[in-house]
N, C-alpha and C. Protein backbone atom coordinates (compact mmCIF):
# COMPACT_ATOMS: atom_id res chain seq x y z
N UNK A 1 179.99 -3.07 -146.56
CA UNK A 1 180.74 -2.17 -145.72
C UNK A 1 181.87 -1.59 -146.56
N UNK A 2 182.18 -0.08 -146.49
CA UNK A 2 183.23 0.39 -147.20
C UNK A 2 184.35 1.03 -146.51
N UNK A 3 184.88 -0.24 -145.74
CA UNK A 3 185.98 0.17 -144.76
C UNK A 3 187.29 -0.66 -144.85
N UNK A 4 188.22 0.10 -145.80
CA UNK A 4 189.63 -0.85 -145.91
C UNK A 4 190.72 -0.15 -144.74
N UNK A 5 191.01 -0.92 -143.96
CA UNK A 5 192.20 -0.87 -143.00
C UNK A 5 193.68 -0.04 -143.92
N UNK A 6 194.05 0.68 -143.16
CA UNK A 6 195.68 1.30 -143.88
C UNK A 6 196.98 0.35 -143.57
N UNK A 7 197.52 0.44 -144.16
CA UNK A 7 199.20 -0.26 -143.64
C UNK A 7 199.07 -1.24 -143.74
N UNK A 8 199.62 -2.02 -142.06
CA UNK A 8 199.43 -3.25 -141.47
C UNK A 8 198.44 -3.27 -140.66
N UNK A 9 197.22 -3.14 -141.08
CA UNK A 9 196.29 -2.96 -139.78
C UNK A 9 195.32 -3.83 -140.18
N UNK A 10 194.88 -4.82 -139.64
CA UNK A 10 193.99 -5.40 -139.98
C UNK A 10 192.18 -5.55 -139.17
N UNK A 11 191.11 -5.93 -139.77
CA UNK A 11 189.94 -5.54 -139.08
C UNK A 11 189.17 -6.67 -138.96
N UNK A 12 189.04 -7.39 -137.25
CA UNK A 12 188.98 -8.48 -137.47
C UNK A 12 187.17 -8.90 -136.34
N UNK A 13 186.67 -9.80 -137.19
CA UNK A 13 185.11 -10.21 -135.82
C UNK A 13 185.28 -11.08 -135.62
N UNK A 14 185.66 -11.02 -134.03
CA UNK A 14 185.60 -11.51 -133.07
C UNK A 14 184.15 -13.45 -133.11
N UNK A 15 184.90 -14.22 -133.23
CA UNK A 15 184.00 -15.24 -132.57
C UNK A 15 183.57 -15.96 -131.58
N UNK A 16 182.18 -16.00 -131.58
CA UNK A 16 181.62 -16.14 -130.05
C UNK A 16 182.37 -17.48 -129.68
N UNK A 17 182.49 -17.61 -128.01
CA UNK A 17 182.90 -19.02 -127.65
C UNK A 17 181.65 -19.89 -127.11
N UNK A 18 182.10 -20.69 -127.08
CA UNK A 18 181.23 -21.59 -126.80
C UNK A 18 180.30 -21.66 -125.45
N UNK A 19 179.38 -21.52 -125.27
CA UNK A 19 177.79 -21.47 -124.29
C UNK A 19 178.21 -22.35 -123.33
N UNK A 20 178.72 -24.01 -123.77
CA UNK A 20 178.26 -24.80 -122.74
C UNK A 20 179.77 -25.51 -122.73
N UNK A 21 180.47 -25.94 -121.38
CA UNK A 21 181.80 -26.30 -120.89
C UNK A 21 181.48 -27.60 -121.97
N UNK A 22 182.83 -28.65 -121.74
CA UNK A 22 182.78 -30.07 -122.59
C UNK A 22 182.51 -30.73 -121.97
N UNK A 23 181.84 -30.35 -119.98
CA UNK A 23 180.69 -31.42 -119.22
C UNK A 23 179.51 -31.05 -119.30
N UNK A 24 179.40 -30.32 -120.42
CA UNK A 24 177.90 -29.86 -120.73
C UNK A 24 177.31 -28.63 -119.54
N UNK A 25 178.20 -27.93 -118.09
CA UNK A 25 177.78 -27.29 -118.22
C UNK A 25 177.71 -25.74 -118.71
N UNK A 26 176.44 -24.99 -118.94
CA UNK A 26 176.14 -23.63 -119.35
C UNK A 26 176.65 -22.47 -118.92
N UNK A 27 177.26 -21.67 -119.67
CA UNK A 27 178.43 -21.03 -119.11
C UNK A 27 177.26 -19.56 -119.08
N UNK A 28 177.05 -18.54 -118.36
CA UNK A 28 176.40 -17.28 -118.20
C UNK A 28 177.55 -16.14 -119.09
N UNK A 29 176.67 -15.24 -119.87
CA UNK A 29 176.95 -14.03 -120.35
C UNK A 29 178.21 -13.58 -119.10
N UNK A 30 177.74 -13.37 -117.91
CA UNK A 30 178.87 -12.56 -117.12
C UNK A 30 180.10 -13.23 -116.20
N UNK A 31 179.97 -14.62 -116.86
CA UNK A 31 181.11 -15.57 -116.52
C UNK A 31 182.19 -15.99 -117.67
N UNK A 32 181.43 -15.10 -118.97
CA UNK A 32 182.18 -15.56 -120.47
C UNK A 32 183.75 -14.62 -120.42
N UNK A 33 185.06 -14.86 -120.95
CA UNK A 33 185.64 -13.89 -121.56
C UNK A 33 185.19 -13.04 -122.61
N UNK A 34 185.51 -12.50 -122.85
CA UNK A 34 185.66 -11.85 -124.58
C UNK A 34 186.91 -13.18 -125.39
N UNK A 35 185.87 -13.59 -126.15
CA UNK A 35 187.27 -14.44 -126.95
C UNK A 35 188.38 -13.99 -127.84
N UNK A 36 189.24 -14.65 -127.79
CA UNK A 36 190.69 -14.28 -128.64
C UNK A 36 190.61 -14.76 -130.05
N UNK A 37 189.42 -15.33 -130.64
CA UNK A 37 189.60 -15.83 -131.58
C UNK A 37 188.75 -15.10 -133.05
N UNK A 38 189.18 -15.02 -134.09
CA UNK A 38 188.10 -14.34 -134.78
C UNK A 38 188.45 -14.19 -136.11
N UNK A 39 187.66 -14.02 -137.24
CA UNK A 39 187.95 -13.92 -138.79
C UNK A 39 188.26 -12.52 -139.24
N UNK A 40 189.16 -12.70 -139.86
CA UNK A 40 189.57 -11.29 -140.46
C UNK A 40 188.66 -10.90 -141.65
N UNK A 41 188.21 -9.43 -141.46
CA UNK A 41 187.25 -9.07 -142.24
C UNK A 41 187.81 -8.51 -143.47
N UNK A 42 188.70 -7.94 -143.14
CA UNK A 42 189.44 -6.96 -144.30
C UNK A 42 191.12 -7.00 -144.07
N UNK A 43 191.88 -6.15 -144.79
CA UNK A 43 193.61 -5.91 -144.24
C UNK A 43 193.84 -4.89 -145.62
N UNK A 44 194.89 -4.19 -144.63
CA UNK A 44 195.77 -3.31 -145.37
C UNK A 44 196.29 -4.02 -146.58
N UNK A 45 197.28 -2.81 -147.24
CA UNK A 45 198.00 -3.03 -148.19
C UNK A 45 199.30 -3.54 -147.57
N UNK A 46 199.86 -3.42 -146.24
CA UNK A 46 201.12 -3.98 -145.79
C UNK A 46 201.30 -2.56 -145.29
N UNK A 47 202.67 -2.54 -144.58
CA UNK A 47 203.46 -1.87 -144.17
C UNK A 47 204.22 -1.23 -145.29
N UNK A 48 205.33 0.21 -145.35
CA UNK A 48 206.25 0.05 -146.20
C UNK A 48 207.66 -0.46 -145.50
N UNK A 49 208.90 -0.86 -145.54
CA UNK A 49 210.31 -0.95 -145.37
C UNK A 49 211.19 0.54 -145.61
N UNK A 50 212.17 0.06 -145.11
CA UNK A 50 213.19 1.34 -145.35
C UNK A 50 213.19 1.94 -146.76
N UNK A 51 213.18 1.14 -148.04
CA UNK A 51 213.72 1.70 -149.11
C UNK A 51 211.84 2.18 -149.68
N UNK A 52 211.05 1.51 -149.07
CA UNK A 52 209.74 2.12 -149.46
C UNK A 52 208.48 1.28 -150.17
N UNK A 53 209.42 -0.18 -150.24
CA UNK A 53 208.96 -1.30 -150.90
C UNK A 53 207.54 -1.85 -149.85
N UNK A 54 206.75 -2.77 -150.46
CA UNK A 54 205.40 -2.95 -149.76
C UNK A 54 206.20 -4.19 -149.01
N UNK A 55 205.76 -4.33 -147.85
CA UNK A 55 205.71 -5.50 -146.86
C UNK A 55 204.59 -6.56 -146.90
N UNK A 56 204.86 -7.62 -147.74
CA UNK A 56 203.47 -8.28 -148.13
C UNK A 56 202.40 -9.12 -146.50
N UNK A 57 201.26 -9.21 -146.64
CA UNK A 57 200.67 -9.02 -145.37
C UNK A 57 200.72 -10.68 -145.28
N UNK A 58 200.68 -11.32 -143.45
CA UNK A 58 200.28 -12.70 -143.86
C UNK A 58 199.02 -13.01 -143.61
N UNK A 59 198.40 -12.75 -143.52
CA UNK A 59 197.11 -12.50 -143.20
C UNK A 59 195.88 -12.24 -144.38
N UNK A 60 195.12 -13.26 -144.74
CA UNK A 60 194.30 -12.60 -145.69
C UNK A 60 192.90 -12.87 -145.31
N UNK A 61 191.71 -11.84 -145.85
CA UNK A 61 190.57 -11.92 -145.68
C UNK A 61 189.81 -13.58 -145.50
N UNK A 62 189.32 -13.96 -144.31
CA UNK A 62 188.66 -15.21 -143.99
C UNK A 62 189.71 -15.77 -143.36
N UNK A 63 190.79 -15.61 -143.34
CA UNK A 63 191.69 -16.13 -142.22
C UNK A 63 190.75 -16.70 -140.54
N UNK A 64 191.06 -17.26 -140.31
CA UNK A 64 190.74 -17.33 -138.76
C UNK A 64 192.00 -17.41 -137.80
N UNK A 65 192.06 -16.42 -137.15
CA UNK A 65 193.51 -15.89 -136.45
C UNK A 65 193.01 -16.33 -134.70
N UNK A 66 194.10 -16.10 -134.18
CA UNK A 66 194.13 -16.25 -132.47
C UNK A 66 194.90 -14.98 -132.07
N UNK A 67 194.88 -14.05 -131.17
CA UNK A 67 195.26 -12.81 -131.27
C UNK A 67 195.01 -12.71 -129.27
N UNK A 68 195.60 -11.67 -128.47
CA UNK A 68 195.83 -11.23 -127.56
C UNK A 68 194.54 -10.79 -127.05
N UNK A 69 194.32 -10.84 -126.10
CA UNK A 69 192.84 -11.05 -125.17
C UNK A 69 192.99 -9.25 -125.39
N UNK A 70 194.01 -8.45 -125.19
CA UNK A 70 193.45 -7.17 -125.30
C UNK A 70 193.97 -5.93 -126.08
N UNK A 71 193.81 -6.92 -126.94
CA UNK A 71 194.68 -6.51 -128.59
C UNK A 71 193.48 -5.58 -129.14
N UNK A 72 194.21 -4.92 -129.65
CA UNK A 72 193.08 -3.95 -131.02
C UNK A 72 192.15 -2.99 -130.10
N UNK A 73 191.38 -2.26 -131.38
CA UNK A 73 190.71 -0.94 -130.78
C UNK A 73 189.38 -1.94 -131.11
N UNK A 74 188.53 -1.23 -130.17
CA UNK A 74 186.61 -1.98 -130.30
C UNK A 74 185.93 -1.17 -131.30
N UNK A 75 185.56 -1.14 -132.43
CA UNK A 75 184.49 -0.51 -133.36
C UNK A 75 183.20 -1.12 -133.56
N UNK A 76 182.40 0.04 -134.23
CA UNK A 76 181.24 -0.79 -134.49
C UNK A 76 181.03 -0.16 -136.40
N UNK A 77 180.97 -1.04 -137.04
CA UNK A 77 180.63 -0.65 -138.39
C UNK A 77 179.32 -1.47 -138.79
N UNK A 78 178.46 -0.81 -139.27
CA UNK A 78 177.17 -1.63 -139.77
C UNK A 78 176.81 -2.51 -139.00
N UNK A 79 176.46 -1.63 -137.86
CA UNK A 79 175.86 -2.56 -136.61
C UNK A 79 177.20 -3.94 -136.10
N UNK A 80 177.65 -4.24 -136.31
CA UNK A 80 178.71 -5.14 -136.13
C UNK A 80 180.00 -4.55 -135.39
N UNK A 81 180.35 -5.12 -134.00
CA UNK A 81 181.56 -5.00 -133.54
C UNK A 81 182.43 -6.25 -134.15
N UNK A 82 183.69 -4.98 -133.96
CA UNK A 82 184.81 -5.45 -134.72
C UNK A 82 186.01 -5.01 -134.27
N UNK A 83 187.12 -5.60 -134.43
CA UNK A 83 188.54 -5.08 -133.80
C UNK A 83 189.24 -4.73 -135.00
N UNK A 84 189.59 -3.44 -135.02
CA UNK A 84 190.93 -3.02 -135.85
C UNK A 84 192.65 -3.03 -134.92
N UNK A 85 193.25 -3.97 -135.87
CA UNK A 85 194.74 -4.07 -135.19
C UNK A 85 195.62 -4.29 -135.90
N UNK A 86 196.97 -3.95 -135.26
CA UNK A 86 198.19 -4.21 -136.33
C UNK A 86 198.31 -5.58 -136.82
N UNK A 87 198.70 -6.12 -137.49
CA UNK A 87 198.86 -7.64 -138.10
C UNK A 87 200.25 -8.11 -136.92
N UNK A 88 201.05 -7.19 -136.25
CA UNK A 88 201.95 -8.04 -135.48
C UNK A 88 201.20 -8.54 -134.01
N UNK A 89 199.94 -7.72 -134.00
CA UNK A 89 199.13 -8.49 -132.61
C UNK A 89 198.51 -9.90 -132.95
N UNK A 90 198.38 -10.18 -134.17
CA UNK A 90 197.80 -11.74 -134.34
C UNK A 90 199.00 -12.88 -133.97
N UNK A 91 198.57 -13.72 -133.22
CA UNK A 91 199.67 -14.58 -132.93
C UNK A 91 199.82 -15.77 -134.11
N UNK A 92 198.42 -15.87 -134.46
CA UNK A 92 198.57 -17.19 -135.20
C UNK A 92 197.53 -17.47 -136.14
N UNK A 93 197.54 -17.83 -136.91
CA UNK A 93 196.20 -18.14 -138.34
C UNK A 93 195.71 -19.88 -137.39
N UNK A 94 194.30 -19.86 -137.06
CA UNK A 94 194.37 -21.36 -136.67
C UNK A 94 193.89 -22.18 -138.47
N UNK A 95 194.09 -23.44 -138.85
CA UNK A 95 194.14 -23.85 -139.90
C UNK A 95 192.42 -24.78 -139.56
């Protein structure tokens, strides 16, 4: 794919949640959320600051982030949906 994000924007896929509750039961397609959770595919160069200097990003490619249920724009690149968003909508890198 030849798609680098500008700024602070980062481009992130979404990962599926889990099928079946932790009493085992099977959760249906139209009972699922959209999950909040997902790997960052790509990221900007940063933001600039007042004097023009780069804003280094925290966020780097393979990250696995937690981010706002209705954060980012929906794309599709090479068959693959994907969210492009600012790096201040990610709440958190999970480790």
């Amino acid at each position: 794919m030849a798609f680098t994000p500008l700024h602070d924007r980062v481009l992130v896929e979404r990962v599926e949640s889990e099928e079946k509750t932790a009493g085992g039961l099977i959760i249906p397609d139209s009972a699922k959320e959209k999950p909040a959770e997902g790997v960052v595919v790509a990221v900007g160069a940063g933001a600039r600051d007042e004097d023009g200097d780069r804003i280094e990003m925290d966020v780097k490619k393979g990250d696995k982030v937690l981010f706002g249920k209705w954060s980012g724009t929906e794309v599709t690149l090479d068959g693959k949906e994907l969210l492009i968003m600012k790096e201040s909508d990610i709440m958190g890198i999970i480790a």
